[in-house]
N, C-alpha and C. Protein backbone atom coordinates (compact mmCIF):
# COMPACT_ATOMS: atom_id res chain seq x y z
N UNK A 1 0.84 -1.18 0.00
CA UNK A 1 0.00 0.00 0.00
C UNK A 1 0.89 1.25 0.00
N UNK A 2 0.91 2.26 -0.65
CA UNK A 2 1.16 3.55 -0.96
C UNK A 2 0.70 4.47 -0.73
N UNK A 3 0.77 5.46 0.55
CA UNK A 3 0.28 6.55 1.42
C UNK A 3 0.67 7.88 0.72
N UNK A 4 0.28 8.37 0.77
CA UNK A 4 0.62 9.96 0.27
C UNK A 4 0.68 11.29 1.78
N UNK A 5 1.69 11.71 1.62
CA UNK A 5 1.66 12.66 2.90
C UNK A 5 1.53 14.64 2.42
N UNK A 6 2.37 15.20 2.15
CA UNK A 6 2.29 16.68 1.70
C UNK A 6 2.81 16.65 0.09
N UNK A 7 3.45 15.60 -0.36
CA UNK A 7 4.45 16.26 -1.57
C UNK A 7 4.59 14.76 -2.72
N UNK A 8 4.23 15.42 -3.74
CA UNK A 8 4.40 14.14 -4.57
C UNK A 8 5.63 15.15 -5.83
N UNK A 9 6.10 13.96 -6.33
CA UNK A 9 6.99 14.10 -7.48
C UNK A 9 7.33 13.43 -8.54
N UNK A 10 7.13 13.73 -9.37
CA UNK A 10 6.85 12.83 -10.93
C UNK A 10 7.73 13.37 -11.70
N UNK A 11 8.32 12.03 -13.01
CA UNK A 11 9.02 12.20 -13.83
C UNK A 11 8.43 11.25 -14.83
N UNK A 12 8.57 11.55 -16.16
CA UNK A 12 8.22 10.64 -16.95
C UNK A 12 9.66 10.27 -18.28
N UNK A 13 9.57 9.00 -18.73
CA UNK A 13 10.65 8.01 -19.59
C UNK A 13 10.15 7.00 -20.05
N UNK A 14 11.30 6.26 -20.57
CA UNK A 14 11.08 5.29 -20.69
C UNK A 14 10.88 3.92 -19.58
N UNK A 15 9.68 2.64 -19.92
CA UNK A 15 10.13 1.56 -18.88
C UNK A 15 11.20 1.12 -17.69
N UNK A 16 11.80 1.22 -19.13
CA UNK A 16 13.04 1.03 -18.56
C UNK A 16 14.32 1.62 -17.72
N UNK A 17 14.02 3.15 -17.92
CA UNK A 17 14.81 4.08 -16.92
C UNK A 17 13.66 3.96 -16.11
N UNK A 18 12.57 4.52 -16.09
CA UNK A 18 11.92 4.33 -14.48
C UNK A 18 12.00 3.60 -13.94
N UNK A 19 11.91 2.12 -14.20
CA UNK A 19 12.24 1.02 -13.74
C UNK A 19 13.73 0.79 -13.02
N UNK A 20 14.89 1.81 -13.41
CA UNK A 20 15.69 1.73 -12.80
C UNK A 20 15.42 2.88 -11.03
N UNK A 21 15.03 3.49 -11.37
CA UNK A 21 14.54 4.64 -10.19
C UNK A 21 14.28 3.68 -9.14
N UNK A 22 13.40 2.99 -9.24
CA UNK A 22 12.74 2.09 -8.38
C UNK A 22 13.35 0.68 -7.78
N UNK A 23 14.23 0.36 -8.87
CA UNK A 23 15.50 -0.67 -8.27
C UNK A 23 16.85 0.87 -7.60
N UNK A 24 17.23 1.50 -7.49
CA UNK A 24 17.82 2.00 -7.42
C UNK A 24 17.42 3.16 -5.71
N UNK A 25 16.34 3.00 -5.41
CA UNK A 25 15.67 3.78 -4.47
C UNK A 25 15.00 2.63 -4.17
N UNK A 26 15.38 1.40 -3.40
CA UNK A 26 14.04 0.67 -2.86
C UNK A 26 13.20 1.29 -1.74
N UNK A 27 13.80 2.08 -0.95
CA UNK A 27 12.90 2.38 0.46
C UNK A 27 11.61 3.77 0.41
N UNK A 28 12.09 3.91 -1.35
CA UNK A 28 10.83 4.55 -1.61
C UNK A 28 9.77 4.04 -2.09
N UNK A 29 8.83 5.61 -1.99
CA UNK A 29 7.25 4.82 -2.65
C UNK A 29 7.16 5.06 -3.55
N UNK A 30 6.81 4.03 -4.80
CA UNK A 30 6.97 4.98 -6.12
C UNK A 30 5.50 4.18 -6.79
N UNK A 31 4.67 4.43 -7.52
CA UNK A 31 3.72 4.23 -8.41
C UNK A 31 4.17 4.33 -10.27
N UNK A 32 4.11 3.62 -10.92
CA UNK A 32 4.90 3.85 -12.33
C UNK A 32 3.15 3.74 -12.77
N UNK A 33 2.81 4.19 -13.56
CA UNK A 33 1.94 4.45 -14.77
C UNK A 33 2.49 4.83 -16.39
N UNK A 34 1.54 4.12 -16.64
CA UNK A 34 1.21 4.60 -18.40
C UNK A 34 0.35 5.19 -18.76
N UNK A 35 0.10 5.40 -20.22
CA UNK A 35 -0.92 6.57 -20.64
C UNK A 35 -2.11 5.79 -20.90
N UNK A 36 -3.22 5.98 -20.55
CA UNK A 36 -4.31 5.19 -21.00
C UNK A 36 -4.71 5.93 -22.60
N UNK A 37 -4.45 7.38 -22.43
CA UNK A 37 -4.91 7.45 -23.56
C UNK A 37 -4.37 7.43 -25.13
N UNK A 38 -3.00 6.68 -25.24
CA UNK A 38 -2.53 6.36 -26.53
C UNK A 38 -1.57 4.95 -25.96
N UNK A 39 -2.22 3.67 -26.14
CA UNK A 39 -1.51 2.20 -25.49
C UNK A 39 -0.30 2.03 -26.51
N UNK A 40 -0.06 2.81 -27.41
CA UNK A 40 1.45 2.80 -28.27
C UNK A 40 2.36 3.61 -27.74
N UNK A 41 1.86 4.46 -27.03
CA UNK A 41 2.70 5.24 -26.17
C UNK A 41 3.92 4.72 -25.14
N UNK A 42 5.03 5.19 -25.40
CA UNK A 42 5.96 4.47 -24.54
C UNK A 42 6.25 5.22 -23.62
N UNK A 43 6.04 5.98 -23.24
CA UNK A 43 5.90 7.25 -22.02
C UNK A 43 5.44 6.88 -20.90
N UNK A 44 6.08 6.72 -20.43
CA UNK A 44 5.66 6.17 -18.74
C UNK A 44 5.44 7.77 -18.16
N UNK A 45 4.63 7.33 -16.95
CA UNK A 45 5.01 8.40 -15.65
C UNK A 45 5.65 7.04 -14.29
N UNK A 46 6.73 8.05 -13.57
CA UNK A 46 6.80 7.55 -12.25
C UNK A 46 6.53 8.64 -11.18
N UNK A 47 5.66 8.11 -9.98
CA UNK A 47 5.38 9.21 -9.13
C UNK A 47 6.23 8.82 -7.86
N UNK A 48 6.62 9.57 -7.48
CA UNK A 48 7.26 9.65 -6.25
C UNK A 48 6.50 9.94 -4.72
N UNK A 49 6.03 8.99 -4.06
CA UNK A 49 5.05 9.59 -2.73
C UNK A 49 5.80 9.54 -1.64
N UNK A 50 7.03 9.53 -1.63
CA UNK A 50 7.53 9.28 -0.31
C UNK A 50 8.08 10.84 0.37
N UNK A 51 7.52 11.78 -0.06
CA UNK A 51 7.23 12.49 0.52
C UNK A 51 8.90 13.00 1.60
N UNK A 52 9.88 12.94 0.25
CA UNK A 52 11.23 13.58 0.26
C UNK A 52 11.92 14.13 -1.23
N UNK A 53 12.67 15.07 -0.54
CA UNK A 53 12.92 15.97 -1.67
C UNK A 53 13.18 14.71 -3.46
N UNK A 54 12.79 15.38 -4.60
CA UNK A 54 13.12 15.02 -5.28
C UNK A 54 14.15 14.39 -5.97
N UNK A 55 14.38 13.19 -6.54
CA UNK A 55 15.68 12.26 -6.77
C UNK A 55 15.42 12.52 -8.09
N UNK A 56 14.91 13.03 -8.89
CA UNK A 56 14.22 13.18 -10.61
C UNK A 56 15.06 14.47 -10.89
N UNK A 57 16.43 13.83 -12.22
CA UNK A 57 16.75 14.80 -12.68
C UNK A 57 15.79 16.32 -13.57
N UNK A 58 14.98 15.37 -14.05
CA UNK A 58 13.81 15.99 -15.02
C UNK A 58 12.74 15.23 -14.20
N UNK A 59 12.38 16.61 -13.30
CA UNK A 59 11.05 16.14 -12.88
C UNK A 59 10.08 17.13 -12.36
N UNK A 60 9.41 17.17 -11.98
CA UNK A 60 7.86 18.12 -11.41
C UNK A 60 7.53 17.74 -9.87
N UNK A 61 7.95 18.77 -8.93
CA UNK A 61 7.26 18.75 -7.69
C UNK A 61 5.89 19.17 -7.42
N UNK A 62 5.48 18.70 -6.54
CA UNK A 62 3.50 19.48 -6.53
C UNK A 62 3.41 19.39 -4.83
N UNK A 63 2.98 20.33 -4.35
CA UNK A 63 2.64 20.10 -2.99
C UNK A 63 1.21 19.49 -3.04
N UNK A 64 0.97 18.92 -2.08
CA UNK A 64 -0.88 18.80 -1.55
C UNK A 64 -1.50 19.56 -1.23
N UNK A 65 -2.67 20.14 -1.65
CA UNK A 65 -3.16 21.21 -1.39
C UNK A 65 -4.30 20.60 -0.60
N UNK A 66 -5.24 19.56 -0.59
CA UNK A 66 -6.80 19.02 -0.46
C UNK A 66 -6.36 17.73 -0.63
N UNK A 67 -6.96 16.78 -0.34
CA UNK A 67 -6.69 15.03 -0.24
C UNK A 67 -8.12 14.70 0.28
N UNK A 68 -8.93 13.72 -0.08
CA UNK A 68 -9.48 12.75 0.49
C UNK A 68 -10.08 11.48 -0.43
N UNK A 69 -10.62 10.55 0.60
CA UNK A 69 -10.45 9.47 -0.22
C UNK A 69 -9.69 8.51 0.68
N UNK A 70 -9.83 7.19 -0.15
CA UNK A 70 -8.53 5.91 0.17
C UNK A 70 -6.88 6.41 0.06
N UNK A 71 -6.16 5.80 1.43
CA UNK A 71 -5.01 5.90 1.27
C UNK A 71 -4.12 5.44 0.44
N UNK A 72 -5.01 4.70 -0.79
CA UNK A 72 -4.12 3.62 -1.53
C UNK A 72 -4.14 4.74 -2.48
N UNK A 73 -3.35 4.17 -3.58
CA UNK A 73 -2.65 5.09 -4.83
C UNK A 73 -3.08 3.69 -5.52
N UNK A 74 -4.23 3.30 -6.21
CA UNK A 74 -4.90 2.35 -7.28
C UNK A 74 -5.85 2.82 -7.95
N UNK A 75 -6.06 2.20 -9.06
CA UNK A 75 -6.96 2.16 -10.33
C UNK A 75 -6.45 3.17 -10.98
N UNK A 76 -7.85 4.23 -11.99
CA UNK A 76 -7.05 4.84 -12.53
C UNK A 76 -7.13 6.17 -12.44
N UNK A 77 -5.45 6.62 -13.04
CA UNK A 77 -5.73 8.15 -12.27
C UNK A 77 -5.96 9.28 -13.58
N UNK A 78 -6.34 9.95 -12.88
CA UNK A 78 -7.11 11.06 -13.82
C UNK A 78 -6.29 11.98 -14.11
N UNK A 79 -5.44 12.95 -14.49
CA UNK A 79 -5.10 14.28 -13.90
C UNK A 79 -5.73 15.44 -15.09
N UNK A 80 -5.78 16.25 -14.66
CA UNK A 80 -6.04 17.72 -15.17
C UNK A 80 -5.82 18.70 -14.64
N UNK A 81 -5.04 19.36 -15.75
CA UNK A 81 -4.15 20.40 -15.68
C UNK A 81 -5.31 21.45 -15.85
N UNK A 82 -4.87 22.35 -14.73
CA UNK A 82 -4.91 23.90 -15.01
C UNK A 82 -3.99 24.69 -14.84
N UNK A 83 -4.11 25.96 -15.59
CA UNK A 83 -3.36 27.27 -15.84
C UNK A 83 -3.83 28.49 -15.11
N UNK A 84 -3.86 29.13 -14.22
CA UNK A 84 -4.76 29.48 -14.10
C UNK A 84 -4.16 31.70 -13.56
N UNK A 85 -4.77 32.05 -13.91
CA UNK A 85 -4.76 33.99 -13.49
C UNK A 85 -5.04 33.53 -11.81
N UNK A 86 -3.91 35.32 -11.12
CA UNK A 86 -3.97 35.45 -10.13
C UNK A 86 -5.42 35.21 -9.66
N UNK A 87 -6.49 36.07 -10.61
CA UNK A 87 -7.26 36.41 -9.98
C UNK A 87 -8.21 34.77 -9.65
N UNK A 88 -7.95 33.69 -10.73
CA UNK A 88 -8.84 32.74 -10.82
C UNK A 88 -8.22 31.60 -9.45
N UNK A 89 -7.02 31.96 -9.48
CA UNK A 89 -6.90 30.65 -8.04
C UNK A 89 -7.65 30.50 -6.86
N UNK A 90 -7.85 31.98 -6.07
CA UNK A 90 -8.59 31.61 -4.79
C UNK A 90 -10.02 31.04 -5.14
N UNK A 91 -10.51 31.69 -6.00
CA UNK A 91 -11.88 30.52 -6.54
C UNK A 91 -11.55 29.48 -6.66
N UNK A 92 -11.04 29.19 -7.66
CA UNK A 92 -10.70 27.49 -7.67
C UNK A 92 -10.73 26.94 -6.88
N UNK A 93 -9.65 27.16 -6.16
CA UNK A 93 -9.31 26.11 -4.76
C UNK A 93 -10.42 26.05 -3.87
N UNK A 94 -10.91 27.49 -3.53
CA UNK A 94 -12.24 27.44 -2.81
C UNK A 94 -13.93 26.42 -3.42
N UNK A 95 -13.88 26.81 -4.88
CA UNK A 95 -14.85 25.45 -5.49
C UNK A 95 -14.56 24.35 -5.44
N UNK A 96 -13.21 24.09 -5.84
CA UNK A 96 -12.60 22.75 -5.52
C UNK A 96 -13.27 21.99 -4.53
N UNK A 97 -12.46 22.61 -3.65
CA UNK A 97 -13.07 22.27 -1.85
C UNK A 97 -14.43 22.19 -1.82
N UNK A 98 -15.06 22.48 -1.91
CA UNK A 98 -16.26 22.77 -2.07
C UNK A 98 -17.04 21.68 -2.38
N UNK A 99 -16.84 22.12 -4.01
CA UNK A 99 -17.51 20.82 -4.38
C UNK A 99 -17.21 19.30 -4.66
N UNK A 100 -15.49 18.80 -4.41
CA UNK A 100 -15.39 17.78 -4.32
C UNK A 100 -14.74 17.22 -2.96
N UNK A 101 -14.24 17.89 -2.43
CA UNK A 101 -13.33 17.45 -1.07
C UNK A 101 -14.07 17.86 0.18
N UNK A 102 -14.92 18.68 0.22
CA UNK A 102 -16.06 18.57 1.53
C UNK A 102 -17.50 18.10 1.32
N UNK A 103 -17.91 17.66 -0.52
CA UNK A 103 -18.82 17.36 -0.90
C UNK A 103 -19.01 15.52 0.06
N UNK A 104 -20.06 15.60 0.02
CA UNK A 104 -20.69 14.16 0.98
C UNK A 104 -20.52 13.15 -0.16
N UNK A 105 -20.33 13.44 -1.48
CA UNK A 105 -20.77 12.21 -2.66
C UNK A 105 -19.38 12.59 -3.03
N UNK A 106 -18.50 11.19 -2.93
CA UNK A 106 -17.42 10.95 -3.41
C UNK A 106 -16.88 9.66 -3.93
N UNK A 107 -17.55 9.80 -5.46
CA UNK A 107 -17.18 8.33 -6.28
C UNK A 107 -16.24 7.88 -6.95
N UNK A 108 -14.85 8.87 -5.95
CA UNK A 108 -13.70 8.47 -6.69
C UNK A 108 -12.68 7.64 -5.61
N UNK A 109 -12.05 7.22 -6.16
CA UNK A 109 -11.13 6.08 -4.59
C UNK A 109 -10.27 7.74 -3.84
N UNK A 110 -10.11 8.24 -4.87
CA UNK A 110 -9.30 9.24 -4.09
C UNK A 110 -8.90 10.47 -4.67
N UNK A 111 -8.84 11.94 -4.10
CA UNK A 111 -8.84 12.77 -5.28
C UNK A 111 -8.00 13.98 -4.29
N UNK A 112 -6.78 14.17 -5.14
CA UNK A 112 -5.79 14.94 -4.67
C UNK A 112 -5.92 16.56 -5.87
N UNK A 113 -5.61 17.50 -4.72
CA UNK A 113 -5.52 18.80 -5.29
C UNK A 113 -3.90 19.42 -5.14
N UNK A 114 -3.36 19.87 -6.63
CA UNK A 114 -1.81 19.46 -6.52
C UNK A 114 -1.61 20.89 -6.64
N UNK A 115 -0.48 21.52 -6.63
CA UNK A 115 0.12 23.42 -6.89
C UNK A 115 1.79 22.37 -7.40
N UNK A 116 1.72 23.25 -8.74
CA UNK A 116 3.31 22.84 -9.20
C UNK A 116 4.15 24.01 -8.28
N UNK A 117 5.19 23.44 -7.30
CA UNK A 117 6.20 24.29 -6.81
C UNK A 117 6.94 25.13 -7.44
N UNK A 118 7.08 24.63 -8.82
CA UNK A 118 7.82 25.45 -9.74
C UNK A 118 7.38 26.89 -10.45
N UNK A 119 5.62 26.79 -10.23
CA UNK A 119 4.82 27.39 -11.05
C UNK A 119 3.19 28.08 -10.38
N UNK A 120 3.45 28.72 -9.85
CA UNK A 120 2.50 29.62 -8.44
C UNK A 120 0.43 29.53 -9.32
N UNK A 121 0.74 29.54 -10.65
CA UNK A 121 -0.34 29.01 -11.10
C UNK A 121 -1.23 28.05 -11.87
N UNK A 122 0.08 27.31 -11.81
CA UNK A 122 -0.42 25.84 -12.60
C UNK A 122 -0.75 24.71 -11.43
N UNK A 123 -2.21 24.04 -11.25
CA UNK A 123 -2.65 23.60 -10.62
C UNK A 123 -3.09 21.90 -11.54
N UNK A 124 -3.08 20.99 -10.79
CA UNK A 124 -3.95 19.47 -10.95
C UNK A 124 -4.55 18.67 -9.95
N UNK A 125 -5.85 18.77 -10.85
CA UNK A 125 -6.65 17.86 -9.95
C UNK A 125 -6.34 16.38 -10.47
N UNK A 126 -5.92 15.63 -9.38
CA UNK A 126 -5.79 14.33 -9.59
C UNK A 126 -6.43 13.21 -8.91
N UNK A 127 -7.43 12.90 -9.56
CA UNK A 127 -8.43 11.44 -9.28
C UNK A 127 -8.41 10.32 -9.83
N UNK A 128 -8.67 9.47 -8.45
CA UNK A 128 -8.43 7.48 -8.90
C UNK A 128 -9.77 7.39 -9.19
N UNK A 129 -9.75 6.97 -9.93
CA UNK A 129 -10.68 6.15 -10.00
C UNK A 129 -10.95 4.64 -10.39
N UNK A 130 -11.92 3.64 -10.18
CA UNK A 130 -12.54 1.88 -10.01
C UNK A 130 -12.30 1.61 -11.61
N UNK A 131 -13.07 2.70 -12.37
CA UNK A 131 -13.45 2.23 -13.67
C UNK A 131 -13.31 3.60 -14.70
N UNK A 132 -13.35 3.71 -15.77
CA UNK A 132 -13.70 4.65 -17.18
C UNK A 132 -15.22 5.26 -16.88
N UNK A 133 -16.06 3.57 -17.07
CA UNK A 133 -17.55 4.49 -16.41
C UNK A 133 -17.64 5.38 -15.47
N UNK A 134 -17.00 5.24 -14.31
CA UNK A 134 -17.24 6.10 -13.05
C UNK A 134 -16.58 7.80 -13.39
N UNK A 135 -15.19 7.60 -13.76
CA UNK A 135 -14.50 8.62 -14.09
C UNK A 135 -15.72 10.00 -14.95
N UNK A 136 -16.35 8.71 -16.11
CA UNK A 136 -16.76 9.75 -17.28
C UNK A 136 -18.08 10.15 -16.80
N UNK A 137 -18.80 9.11 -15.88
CA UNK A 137 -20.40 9.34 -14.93
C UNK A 137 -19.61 11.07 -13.89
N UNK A 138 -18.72 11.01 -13.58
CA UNK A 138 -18.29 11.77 -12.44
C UNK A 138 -18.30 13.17 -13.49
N UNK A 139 -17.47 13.36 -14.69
CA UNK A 139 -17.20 14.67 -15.43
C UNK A 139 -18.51 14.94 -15.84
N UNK A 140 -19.41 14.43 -16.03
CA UNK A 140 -20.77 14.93 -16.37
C UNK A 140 -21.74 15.67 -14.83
N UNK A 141 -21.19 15.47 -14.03
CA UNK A 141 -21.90 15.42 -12.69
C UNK A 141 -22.01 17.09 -12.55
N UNK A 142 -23.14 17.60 -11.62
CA UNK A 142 -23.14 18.70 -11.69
C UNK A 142 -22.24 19.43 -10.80
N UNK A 143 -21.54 18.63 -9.72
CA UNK A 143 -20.33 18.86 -8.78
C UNK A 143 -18.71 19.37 -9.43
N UNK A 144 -18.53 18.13 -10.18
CA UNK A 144 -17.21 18.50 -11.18
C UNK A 144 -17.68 19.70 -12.00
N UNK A 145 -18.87 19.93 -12.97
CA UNK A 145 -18.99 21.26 -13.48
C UNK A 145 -18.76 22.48 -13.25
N UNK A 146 -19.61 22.21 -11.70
CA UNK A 146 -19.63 23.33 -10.94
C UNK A 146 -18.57 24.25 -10.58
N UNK A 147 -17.58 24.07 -10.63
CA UNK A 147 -16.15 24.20 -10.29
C UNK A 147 -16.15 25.17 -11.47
N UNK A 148 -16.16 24.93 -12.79
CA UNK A 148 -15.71 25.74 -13.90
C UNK A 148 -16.96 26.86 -14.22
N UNK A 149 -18.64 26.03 -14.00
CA UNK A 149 -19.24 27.31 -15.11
C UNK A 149 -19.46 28.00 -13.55
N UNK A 150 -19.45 27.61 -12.22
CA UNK A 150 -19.85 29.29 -11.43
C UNK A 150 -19.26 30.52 -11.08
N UNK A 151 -17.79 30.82 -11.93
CA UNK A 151 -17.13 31.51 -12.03
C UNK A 151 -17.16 32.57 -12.46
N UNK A 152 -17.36 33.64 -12.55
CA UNK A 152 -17.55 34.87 -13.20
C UNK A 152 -16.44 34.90 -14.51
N UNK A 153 -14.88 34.53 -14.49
CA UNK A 153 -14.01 33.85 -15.10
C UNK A 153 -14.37 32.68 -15.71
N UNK A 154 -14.97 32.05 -16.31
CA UNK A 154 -15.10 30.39 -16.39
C UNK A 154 -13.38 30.10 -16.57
N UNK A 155 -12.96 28.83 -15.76
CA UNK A 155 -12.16 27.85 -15.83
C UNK A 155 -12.28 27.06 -16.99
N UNK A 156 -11.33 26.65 -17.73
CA UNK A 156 -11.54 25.56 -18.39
C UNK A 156 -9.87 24.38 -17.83
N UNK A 157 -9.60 23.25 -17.82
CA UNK A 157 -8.78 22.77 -17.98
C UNK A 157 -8.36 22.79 -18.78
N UNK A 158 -6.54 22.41 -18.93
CA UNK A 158 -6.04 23.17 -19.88
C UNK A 158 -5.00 21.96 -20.63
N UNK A 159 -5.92 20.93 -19.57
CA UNK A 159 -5.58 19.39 -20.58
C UNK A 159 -5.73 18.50 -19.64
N UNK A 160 -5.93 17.34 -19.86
CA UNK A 160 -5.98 16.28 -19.20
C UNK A 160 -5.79 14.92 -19.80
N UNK A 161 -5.30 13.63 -19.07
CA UNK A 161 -4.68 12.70 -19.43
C UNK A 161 -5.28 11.77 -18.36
N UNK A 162 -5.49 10.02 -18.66
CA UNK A 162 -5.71 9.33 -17.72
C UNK A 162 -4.39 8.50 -18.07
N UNK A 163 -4.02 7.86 -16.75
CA UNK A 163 -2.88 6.80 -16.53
C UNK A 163 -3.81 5.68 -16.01
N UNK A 164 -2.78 4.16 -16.39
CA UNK A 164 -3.35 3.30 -15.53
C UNK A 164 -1.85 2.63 -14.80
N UNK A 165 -1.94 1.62 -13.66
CA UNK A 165 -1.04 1.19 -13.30
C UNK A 165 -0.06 0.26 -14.49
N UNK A 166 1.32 0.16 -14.96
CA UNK A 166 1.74 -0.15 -15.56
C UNK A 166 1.62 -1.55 -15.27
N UNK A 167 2.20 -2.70 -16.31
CA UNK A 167 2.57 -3.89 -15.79
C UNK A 167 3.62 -4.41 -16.41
């Protein structure tokens, strides 16, 4: 099982170099994924949860901003990127919260709210989810919407990608 505490860190390669990360760092926690959405894709991600400074020459820190959910890091994960204006963050984060991390209906295994350290306004929401159905039942929901059209700004994401666990 794979806990998440304040700080995750990701790099993406080939199999086979991530695969060395992980022989090479055993006493960390690491999660390797692929792209669900192109299976010719040789692009791995590896995430880093052990929640110490970065070992990724080429890599992306994110603090935790919001967490809830299962402590496990399974099924599949969602992420979406935003970009976002000074003025649009404190909304965000505040809808965010709102509507998925203090919301009572939560049909995802687990759904993390990320801030790139590198980058004061690039934000990802990142959710596990059981299945594809649940994921795509969830983006239609009026909760996930809500977030983007009650904005005086509308939000849009500014991309998104699903991973699944590699094998």
């Amino acid at each position: 099982m794979i806990s998440i505490a304040n700080q995750l860190n990701v790099t993406f390669g080939s199999k086979d170099l991530l695969t060395q990360y992980i022989s090479n760092y055993p006493e960390r926690s690491f999660k390797l994924l692929q792209s669900n959405n192109d299976p010719d894709d040789l692009q791995y991600q590896l995430i880093d949860v052990s929640n110490e400074p970065s070992i990724f020459k080429y890599g992306k820190s994110f603090s935790i901003i919001e967490s809830s959910g299962s402590d496990e890091l399974r099924g599949l994960f969602n992420f979406t990127f935003f970009k976002l204006n000074n003025d649009q963050i404190k909304s965000f984060v505040a809808l965010t919260k709102l509507k998925i991390f203090d919301n009572s209906e939560k049909p995802f295994l687990r759904a993390l709210l990320l801030k790139d350290n590198n980058n004061i306004n690039e934000y990802i929401l990142l959710t596990l989810w059981a299945t594809n159905y649940d994921l795509d039942h969830w983006r239609d929901s009026t909760s996930y919407q809500a977030i983007f059209s009650s904005l005086v700004n509308p939000i849009t994401p500014s991309y998104s990608n699903v991973y699944y666990p590699a094998t």
